[in-house]
C-alpha atoms as a PDB file:
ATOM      1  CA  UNK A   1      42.368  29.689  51.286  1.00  0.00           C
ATOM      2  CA  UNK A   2      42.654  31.025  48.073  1.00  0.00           C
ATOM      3  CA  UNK A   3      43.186  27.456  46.745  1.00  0.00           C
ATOM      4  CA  UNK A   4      39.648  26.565  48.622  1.00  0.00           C
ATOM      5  CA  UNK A   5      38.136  29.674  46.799  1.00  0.00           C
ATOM      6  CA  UNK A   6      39.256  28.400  43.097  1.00  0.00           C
ATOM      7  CA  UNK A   7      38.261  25.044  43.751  1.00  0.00           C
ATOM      8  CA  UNK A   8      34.402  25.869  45.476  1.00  0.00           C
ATOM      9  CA  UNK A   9      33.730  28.299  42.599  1.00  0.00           C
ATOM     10  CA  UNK A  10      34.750  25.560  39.549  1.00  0.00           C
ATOM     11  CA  UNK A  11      32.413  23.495  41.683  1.00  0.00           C
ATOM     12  CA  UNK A  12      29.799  25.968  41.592  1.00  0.00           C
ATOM     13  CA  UNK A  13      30.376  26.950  37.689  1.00  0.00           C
ATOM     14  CA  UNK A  14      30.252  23.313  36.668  1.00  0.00           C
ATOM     15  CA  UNK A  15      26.933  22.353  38.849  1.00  0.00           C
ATOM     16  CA  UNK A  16      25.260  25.727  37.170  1.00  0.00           C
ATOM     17  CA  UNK A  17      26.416  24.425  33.574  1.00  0.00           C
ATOM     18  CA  UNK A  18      24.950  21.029  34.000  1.00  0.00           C
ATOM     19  CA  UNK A  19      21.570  22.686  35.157  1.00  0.00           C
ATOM     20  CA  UNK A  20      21.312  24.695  33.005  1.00  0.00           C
ATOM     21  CA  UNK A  21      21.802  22.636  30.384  1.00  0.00           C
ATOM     22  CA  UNK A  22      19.114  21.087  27.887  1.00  0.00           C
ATOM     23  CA  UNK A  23      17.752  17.711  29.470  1.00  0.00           C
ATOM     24  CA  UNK A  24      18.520  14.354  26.536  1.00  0.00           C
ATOM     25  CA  UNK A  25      15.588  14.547  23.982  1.00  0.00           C
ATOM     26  CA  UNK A  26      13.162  11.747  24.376  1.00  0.00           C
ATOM     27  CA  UNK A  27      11.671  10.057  21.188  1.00  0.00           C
ATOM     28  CA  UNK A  28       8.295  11.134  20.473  1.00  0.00           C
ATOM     29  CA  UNK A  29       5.735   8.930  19.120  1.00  0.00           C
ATOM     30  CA  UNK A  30       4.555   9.954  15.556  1.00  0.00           C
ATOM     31  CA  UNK A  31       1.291   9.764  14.184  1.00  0.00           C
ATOM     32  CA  UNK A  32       1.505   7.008  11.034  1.00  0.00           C
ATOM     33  CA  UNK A  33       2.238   2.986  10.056  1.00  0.00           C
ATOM     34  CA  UNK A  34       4.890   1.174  11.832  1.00  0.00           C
ATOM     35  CA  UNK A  35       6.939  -0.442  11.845  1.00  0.00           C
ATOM     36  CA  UNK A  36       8.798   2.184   9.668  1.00  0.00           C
ATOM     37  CA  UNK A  37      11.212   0.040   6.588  1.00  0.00           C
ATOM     38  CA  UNK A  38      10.778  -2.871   4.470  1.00  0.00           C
ATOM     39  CA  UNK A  39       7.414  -5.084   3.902  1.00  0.00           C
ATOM     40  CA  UNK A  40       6.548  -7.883   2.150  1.00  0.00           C
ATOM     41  CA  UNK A  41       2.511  -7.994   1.342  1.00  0.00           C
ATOM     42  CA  UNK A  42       0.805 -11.506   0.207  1.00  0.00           C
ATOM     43  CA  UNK A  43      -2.515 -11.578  -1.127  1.00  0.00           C
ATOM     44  CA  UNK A  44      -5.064 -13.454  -2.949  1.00  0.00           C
ATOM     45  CA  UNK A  45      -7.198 -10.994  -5.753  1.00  0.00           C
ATOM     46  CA  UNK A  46     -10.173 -10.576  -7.771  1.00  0.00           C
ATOM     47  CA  UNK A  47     -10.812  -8.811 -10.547  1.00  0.00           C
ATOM     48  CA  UNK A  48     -14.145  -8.890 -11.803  1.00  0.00           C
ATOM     49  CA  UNK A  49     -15.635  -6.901 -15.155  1.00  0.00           C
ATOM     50  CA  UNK A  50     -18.971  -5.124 -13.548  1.00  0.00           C
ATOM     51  CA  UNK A  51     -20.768  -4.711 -17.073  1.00  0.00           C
ATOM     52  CA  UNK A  52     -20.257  -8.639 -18.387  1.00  0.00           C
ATOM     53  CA  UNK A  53     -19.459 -10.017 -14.809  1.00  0.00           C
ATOM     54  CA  UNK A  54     -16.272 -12.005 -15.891  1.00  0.00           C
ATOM     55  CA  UNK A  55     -13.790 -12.478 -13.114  1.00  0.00           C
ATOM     56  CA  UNK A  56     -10.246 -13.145 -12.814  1.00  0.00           C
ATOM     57  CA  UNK A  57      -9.203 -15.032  -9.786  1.00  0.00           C
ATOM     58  CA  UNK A  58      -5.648 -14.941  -8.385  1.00  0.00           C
ATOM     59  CA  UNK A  59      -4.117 -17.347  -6.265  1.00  0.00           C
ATOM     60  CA  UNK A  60      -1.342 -16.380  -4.479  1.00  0.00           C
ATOM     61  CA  UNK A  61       0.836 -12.973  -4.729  1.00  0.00           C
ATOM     62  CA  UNK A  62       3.694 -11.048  -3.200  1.00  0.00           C
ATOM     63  CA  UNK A  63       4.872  -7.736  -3.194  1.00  0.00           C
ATOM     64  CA  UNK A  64       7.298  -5.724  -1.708  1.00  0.00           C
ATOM     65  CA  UNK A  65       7.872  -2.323  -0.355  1.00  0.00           C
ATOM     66  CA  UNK A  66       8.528   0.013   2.518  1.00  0.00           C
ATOM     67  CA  UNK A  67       6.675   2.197   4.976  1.00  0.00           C
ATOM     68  CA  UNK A  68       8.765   5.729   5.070  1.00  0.00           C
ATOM     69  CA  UNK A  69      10.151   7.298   7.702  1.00  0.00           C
ATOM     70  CA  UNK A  70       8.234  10.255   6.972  1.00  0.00           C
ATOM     71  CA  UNK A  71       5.033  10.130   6.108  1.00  0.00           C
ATOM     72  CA  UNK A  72       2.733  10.173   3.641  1.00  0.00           C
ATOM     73  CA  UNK A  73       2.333   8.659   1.996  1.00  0.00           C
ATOM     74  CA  UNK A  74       2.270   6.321   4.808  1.00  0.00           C
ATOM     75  CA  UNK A  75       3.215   2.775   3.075  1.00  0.00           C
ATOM     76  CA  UNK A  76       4.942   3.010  -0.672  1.00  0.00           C
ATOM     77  CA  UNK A  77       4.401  -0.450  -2.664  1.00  0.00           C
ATOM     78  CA  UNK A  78       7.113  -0.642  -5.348  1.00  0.00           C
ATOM     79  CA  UNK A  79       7.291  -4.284  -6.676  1.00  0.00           C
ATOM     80  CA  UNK A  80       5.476  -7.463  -7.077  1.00  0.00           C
ATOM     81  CA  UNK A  81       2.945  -9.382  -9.230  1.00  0.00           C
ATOM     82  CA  UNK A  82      -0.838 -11.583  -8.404  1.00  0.00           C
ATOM     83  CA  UNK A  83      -0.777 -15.321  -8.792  1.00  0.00           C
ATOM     84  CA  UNK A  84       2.072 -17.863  -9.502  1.00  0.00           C
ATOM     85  CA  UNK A  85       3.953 -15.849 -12.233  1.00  0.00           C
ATOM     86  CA  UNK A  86       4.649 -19.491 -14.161  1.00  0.00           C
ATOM     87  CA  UNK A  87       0.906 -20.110 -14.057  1.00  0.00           C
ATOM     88  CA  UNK A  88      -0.914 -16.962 -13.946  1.00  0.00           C
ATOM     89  CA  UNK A  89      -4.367 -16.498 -12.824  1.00  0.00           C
ATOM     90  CA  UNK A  90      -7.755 -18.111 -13.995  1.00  0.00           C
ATOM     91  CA  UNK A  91      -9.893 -16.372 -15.609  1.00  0.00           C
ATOM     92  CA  UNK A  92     -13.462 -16.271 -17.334  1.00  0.00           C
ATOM     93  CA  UNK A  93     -14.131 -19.476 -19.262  1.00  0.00           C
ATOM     94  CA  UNK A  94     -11.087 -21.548 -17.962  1.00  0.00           C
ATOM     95  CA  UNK A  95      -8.783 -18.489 -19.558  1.00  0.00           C
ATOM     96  CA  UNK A  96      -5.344 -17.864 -18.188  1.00  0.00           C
ATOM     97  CA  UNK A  97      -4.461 -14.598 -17.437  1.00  0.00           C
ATOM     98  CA  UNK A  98      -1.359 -12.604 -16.756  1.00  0.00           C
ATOM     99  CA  UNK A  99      -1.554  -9.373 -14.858  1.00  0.00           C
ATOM    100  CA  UNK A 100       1.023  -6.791 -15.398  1.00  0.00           C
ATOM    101  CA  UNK A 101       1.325  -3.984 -12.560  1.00  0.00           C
ATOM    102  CA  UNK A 102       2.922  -0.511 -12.794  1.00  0.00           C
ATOM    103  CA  UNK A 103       4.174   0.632 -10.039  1.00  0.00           C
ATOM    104  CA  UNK A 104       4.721   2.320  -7.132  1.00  0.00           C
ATOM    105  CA  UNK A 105       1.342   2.343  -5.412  1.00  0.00           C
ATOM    106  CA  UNK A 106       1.311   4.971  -2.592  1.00  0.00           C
ATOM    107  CA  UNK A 107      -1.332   4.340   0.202  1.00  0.00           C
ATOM    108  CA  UNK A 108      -1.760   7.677   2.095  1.00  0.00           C
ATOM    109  CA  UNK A 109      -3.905   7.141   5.391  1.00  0.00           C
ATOM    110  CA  UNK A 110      -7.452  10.016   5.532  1.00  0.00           C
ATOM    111  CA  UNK A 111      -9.055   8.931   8.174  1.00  0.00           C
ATOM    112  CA  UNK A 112      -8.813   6.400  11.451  1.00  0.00           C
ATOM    113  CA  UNK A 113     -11.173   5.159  14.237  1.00  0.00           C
ATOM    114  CA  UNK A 114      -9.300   4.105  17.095  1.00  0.00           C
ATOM    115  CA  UNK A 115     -12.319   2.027  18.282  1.00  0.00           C
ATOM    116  CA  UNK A 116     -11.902  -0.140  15.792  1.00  0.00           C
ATOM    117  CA  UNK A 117      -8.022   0.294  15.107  1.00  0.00           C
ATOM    118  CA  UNK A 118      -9.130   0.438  11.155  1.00  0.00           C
ATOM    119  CA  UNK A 119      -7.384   3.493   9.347  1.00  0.00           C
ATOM    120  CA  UNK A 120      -8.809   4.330   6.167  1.00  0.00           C
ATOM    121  CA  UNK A 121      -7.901   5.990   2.974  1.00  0.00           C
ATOM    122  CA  UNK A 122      -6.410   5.419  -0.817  1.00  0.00           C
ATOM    123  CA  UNK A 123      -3.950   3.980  -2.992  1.00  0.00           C
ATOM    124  CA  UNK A 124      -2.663   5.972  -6.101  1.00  0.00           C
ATOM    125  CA  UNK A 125      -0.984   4.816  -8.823  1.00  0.00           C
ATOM    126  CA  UNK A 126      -3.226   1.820  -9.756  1.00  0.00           C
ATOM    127  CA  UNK A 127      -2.946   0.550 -13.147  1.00  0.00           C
ATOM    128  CA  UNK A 128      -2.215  -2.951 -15.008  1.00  0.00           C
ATOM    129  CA  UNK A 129      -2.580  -4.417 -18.234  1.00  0.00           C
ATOM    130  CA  UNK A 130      -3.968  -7.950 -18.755  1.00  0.00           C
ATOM    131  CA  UNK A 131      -3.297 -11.217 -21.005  1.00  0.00           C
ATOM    132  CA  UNK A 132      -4.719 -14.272 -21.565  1.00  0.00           C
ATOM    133  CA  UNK A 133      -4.295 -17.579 -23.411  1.00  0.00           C
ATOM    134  CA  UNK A 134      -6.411 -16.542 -26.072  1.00  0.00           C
ATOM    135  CA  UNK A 135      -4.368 -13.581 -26.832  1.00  0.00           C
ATOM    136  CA  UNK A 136      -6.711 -11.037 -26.009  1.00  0.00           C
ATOM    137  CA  UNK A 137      -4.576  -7.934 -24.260  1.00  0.00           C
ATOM    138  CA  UNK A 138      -6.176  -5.229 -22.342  1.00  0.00           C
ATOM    139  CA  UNK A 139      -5.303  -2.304 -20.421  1.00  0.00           C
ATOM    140  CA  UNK A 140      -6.816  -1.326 -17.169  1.00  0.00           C
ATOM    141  CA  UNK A 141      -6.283   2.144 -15.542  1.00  0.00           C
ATOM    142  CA  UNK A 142      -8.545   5.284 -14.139  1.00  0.00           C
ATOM    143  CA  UNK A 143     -10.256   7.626 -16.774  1.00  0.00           C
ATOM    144  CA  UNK A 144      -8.117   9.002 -19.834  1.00  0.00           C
ATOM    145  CA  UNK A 145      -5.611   6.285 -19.074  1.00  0.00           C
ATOM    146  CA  UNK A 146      -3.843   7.732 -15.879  1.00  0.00           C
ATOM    147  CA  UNK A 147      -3.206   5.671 -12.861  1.00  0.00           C
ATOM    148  CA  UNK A 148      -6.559   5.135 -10.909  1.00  0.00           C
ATOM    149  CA  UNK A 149      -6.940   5.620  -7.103  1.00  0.00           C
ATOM    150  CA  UNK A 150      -8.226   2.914  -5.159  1.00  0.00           C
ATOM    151  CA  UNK A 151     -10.067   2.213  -1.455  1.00  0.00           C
ATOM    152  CA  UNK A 152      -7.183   0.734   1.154  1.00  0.00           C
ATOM    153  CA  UNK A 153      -7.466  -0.470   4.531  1.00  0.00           C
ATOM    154  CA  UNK A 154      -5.037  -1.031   7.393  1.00  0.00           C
ATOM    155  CA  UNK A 155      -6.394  -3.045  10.242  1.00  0.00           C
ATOM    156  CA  UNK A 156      -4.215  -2.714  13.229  1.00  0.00           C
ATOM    157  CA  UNK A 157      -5.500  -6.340  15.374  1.00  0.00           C
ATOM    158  CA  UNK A 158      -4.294  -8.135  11.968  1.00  0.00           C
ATOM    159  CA  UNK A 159      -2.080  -6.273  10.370  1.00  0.00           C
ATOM    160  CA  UNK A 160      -4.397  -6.658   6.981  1.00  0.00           C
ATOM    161  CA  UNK A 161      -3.886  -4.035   4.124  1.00  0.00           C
ATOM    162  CA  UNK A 162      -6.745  -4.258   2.048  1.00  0.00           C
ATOM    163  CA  UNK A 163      -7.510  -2.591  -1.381  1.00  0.00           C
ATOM    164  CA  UNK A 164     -11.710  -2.718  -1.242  1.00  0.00           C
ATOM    165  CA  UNK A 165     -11.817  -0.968  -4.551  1.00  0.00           C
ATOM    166  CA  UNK A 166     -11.279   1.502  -7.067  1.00  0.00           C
ATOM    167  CA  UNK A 167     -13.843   4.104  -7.736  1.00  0.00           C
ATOM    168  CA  UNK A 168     -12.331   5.100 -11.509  1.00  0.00           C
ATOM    169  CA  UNK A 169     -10.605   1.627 -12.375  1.00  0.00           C
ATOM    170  CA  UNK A 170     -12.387   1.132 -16.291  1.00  0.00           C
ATOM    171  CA  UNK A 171     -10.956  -0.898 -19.424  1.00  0.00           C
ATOM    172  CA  UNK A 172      -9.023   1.689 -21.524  1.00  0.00           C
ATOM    173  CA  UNK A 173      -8.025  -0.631 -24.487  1.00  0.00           C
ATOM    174  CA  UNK A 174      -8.861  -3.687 -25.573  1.00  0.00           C
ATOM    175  CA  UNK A 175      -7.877  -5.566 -28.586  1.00  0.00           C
ATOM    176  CA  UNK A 176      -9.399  -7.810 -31.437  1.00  0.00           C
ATOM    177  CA  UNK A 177      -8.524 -10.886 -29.722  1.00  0.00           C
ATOM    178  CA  UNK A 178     -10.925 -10.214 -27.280  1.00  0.00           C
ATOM    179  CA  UNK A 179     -14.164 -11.868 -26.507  1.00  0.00           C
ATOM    180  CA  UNK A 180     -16.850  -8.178 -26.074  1.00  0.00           C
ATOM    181  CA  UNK A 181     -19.093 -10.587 -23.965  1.00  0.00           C
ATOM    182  CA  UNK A 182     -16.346 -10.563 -21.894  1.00  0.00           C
ATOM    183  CA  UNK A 183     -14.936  -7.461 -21.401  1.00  0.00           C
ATOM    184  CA  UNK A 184     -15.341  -4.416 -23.468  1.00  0.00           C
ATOM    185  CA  UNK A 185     -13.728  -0.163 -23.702  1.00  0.00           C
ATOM    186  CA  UNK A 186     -15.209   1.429 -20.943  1.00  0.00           C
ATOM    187  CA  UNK A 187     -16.638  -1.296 -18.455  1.00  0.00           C
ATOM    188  CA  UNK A 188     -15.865  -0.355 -15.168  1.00  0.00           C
ATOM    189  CA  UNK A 189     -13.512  -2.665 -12.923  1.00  0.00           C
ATOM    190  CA  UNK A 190     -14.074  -3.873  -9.539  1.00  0.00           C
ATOM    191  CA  UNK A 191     -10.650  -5.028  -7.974  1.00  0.00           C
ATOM    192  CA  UNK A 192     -10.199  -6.700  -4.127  1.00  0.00           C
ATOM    193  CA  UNK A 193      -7.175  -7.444  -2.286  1.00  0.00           C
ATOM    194  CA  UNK A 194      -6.348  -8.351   1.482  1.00  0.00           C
ATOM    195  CA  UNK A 195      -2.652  -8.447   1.770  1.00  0.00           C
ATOM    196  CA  UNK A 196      -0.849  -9.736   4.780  1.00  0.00           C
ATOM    197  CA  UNK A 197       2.234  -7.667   6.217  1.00  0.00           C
ATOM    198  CA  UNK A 198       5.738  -8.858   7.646  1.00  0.00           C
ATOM    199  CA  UNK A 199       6.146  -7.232  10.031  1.00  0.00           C
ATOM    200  CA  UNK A 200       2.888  -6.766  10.875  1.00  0.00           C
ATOM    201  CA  UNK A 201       1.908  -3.368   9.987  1.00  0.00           C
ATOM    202  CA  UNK A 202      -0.330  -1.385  12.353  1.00  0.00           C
ATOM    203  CA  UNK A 203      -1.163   2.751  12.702  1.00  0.00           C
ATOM    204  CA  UNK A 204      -0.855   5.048  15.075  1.00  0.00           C
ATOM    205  CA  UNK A 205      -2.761   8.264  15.601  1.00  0.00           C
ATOM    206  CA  UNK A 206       0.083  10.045  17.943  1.00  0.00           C
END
């Protein structure tokens, strides 16, 4: 009997211990771009000089960089260049440029309409300098020569990041080489961008 006893009380101690205790966590969704890790980007560009209208046209362009696992900034861009590096990009008058990027660009999500699946918001860190074959050099950036913020896009049905502009992108320096009918100090910069994503980057509001 007492045997019985011992045995119907363990019984009793070990089904109280397993309700009492805390039920396996379940993952829960978090509000931000997915999938979280590595991303390439591709995109053609434009560049174009709003005071003289001159344009630079790339062809071509990769990037990489990573979406974080904690967020934001929501998608982190740390590498990559516009056009065929060998070949560059074409600009005004038959020119060949070269566009040099500083990086990392940080794209922090502000707003997002889930009837659309568009989320909205900027890109920091935006600045490049620029080359071309007739040896004019010029530097691109936001006002006093830090890193401008630009206009991004993430469209969930595609998976398109887009950079639609930046606000404060303006020529900082230019030097002798350089045509002023062409670009000058001061002229304000329009810049576009639609990159694709692998993996297919999309965002989530919960």
């Amino acid at each position: 009997m007492r045997r019985k006893s011992a045995s119907l009380l363990m019984t009793m101690t070990l089904a109280a211990a397993l309700l009492a205790a805390p039920a396996t966590a379940e993952a829960v969704p978090q509000a931000g771009v997915h999938p979280v890790g590595p991303v390439t980007l591709t995109a053609n560009s434009t560049l174009v000089d709003l005071s003289t209208g001159a344009a630079v046209v790339c062809d071509g362009g990769t990037f990489e960089g990573y979406v974080p696992s904690i967020q934001p900034p929501n998608l982190v861009v740390s590498s990559g260049s516009f056009g065929d590096p060998a070949d560059g990009c074409v600009g005004p008058v038959g020119l060949v440029v070269q566009l040099t990027l500083a990086f990392p660009w940080e794209a922090t999500v502000t707003a997002y309409d889930p009837a659309t699946g568009v989320a909205s918001g900027s890109l920091a860190g935006f600045e490049l300098t620029y080359h071309d074959s007739s040896g004019c050099d010029v530097s691109i950036s936001g006002p006093a020569g830090v890193p401008a913020r630009a206009n991004a896009s993430l469209t969930n049905s595609t998976g398109e990041f887009a950079i639609t502009g930046a606000d404060d992108l303006e020529v900082a320096m230019v030097d002798a080489d350089c045509d002023p009918q062409l670009i000058g100090v001061g002229d304000q910069i329009a810049f576009e961008a639609t990159f694709n994503t692998t993996p297919s980057l999309s965002y989530s509001d919960a």
